[in-house]
Protein backbone atom coordinates (compact mmCIF):
# COMPACT_ATOMS: atom_id res chain seq x y z
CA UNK A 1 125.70 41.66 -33.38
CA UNK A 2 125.93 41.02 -29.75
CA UNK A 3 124.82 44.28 -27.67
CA UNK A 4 125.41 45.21 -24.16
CA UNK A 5 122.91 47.16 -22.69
CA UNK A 6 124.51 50.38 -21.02
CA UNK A 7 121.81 51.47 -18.65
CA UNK A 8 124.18 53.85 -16.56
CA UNK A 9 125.21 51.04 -13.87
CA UNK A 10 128.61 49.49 -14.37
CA UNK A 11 131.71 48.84 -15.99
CA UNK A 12 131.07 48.09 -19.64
CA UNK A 13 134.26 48.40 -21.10
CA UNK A 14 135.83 45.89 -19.96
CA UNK A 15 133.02 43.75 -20.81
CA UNK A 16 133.07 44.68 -24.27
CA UNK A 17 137.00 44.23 -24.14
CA UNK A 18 136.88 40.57 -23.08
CA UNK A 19 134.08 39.60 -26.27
CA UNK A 20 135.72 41.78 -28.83
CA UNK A 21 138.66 39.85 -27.46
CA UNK A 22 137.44 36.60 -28.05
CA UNK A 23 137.07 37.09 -31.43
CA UNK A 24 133.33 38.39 -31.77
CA UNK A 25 131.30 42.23 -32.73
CA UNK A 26 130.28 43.84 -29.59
CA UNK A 27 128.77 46.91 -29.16
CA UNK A 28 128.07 48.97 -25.92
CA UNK A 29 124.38 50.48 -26.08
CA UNK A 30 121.43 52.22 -24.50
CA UNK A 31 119.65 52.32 -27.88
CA UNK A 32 116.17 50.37 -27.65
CA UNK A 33 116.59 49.39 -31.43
CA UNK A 34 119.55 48.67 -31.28
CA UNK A 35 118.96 46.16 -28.31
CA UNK A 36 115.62 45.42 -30.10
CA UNK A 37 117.70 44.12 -33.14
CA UNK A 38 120.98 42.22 -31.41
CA UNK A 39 120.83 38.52 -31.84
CA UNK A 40 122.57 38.33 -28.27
CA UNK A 41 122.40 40.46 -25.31
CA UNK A 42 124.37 41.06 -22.69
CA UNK A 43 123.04 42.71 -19.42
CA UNK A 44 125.60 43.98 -16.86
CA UNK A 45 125.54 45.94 -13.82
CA UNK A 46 127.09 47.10 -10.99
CA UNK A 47 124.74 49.34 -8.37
CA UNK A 48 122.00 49.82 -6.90
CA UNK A 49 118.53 48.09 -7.93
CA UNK A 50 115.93 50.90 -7.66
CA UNK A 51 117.98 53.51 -10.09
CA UNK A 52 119.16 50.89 -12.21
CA UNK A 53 115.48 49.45 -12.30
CA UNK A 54 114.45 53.62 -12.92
CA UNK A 55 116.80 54.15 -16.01
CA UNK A 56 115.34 50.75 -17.63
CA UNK A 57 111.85 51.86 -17.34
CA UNK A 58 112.61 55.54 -18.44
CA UNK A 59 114.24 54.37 -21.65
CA UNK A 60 111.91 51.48 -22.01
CA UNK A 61 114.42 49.09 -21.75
CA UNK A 62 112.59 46.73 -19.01
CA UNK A 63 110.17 45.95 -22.03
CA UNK A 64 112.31 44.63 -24.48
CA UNK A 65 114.35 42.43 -22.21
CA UNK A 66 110.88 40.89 -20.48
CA UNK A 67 109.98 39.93 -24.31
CA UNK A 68 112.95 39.11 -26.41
CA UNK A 69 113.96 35.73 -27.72
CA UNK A 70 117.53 35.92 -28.26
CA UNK A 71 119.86 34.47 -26.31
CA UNK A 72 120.43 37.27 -22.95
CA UNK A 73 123.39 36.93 -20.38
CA UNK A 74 122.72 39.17 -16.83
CA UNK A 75 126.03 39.32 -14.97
CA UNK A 76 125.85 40.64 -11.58
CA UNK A 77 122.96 43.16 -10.57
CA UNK A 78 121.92 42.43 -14.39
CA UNK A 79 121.15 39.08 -13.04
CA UNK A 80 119.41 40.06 -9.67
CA UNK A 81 117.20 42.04 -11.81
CA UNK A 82 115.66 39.74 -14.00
CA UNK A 83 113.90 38.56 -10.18
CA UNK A 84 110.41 39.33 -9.03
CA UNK A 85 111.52 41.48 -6.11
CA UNK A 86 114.89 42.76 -4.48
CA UNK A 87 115.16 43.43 -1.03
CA UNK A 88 117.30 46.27 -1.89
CA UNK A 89 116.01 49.02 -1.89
CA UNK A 90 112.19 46.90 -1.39
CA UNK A 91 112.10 47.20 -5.62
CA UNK A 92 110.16 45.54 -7.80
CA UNK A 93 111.94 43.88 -10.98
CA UNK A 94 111.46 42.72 -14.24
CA UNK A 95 110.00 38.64 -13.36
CA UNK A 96 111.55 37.31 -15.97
CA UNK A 97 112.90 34.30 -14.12
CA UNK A 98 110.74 33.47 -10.50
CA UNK A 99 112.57 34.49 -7.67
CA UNK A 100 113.71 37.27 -4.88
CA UNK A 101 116.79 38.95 -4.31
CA UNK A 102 118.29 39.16 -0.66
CA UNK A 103 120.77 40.85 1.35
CA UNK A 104 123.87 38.65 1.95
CA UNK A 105 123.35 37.40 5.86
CA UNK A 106 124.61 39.67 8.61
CA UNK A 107 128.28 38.82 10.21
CA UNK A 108 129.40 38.26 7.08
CA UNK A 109 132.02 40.46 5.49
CA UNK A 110 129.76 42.45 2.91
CA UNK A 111 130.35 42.97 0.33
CA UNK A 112 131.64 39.59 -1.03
CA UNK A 113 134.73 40.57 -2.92
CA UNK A 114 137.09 38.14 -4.49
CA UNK A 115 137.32 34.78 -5.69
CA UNK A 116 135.04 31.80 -4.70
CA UNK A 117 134.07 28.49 -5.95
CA UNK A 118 131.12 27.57 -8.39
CA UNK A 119 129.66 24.18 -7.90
CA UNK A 120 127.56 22.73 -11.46
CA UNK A 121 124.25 21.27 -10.19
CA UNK A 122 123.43 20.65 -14.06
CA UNK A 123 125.17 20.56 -17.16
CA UNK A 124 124.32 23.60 -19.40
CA UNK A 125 125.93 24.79 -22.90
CA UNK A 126 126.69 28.02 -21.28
CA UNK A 127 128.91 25.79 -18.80
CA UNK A 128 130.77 24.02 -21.39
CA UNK A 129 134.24 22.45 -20.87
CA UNK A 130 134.77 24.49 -17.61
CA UNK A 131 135.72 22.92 -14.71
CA UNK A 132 133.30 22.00 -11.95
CA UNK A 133 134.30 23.94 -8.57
CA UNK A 134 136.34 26.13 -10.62
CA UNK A 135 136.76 29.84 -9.48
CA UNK A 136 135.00 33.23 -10.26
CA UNK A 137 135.49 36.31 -8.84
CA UNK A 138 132.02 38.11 -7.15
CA UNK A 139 131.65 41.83 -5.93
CA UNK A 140 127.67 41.37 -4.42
CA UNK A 141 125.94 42.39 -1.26
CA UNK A 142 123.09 41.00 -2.72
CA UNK A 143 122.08 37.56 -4.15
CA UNK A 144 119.01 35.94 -6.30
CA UNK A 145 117.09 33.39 -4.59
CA UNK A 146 115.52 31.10 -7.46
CA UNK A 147 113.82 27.40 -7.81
CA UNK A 148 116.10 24.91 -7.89
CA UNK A 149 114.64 24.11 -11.65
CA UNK A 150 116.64 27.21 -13.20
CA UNK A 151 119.46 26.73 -10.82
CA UNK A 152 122.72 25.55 -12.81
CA UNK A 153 125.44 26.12 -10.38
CA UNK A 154 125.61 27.63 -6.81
CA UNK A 155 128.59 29.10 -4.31
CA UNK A 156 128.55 29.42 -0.90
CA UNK A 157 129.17 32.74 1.35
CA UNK A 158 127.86 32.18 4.50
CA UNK A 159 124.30 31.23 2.59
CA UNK A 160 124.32 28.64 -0.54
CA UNK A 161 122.53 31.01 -3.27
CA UNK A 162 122.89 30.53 -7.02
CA UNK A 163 125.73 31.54 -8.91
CA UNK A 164 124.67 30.48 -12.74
CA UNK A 165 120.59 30.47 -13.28
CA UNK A 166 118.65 29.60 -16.73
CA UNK A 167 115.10 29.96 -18.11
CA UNK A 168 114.86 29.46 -21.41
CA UNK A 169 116.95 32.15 -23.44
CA UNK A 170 118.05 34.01 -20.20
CA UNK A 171 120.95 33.26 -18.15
CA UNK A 172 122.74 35.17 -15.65
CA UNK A 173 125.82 34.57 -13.34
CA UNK A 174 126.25 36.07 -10.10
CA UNK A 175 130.13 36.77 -10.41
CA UNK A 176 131.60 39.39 -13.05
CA UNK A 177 133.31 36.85 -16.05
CA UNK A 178 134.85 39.49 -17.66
CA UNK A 179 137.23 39.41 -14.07
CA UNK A 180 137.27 35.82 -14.06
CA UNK A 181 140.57 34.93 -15.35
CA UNK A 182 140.08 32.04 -18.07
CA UNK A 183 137.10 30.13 -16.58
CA UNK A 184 135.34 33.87 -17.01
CA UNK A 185 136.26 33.90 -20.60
CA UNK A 186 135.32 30.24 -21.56
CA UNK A 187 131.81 31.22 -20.11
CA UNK A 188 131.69 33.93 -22.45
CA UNK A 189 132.72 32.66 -25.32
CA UNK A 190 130.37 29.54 -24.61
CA UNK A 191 127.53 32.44 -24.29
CA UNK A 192 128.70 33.78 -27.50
CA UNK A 193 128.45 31.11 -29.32
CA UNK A 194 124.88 29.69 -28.43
């Protein structure tokens, strides 16, 4: 069963809608054993870091991500989060992939909304038979600053940052694929079936 966690920041439904779409189970949940026993996660968010890093750590959430196995998908602040430290709201995360998350450079229309290109830097399963410099739609003030060895893909607003990062079973995409028109649901599916 492939979970998404529902930690009280963002839009899950239409998440869920996209992957039950696609042909797969998906359930929406805040249950530790129920995450605990998912052989996929997905990790959304939409927010601000220092609640959304609050309501992990109350329900003990935080834990399980930083040790499971299965293959884990952060979208958005769910991404930003798996950094060492966000400049929003000067929060510490969960350090599962090495990195810092920073505010979007002033004189720039913030926040990024809309559609933008995705260059691949590396070729990746979750990237599968999607075009390179294809389109994704973002919603961000923020972005995740990582070493170039996780980076799989990056955009450019102003700053280049990462758009697509891996470490071992974690990836996470700066844009929101469930909004992403096809490219969006290729990426997903690819996730889905890893």
């Amino acid at each position: 069963m492939i979970v998404i966690i529902d930690y009280k920041s963002g839009n899950v439904g239409s998440l869920q809608n996209a992957i039950l779409g696609l042909g797969y189970d998906c359930e929406i949940s805040s249950d530790p054993g129920k995450i605990k026993k998912a052989n996929k996660i997905i990790f959304p968010g939409q927010g601000r870091a220092k609640s959304a890093r609050r309501e992990l750590k109350k329900s003990g959430i935080d834990k399980i991500i930083k040790s499971t196995r299965v293959p884990f998908l952060g979208i958005c602040l769910g991404m930003q989060l798996l950094a060492d430290f966000s400049a929003e709201d000067n929060v510490s995360c969960l350090s599962v992939i090495p990195g810092n998350v920073f505010k979007l450079p002033a004189g720039l229309k913030v926040p990024q909304i809309g559609w933008n290109r995705v260059r691949f830097s590396r070729s990746s399963p979750l990237l599968t038979g999607i075009n390179n410099n294809e389109f994704f739609y973002f919603a961000h003030s923020y972005y995740f600053q990582a070493s170039a060895q996780y980076v799989l893909a990056t955009t450019d607003y102003g700053v280049e940052f990462p758009a697509v990062i891996s470490r071992d079973n974690f990836y996470s995409v700066q844009f929101h694929p469930e909004k992403s028109g096809l490219a969006g649901l290729k990426l997903l599916n690819n996730f889905c079936a890893i």
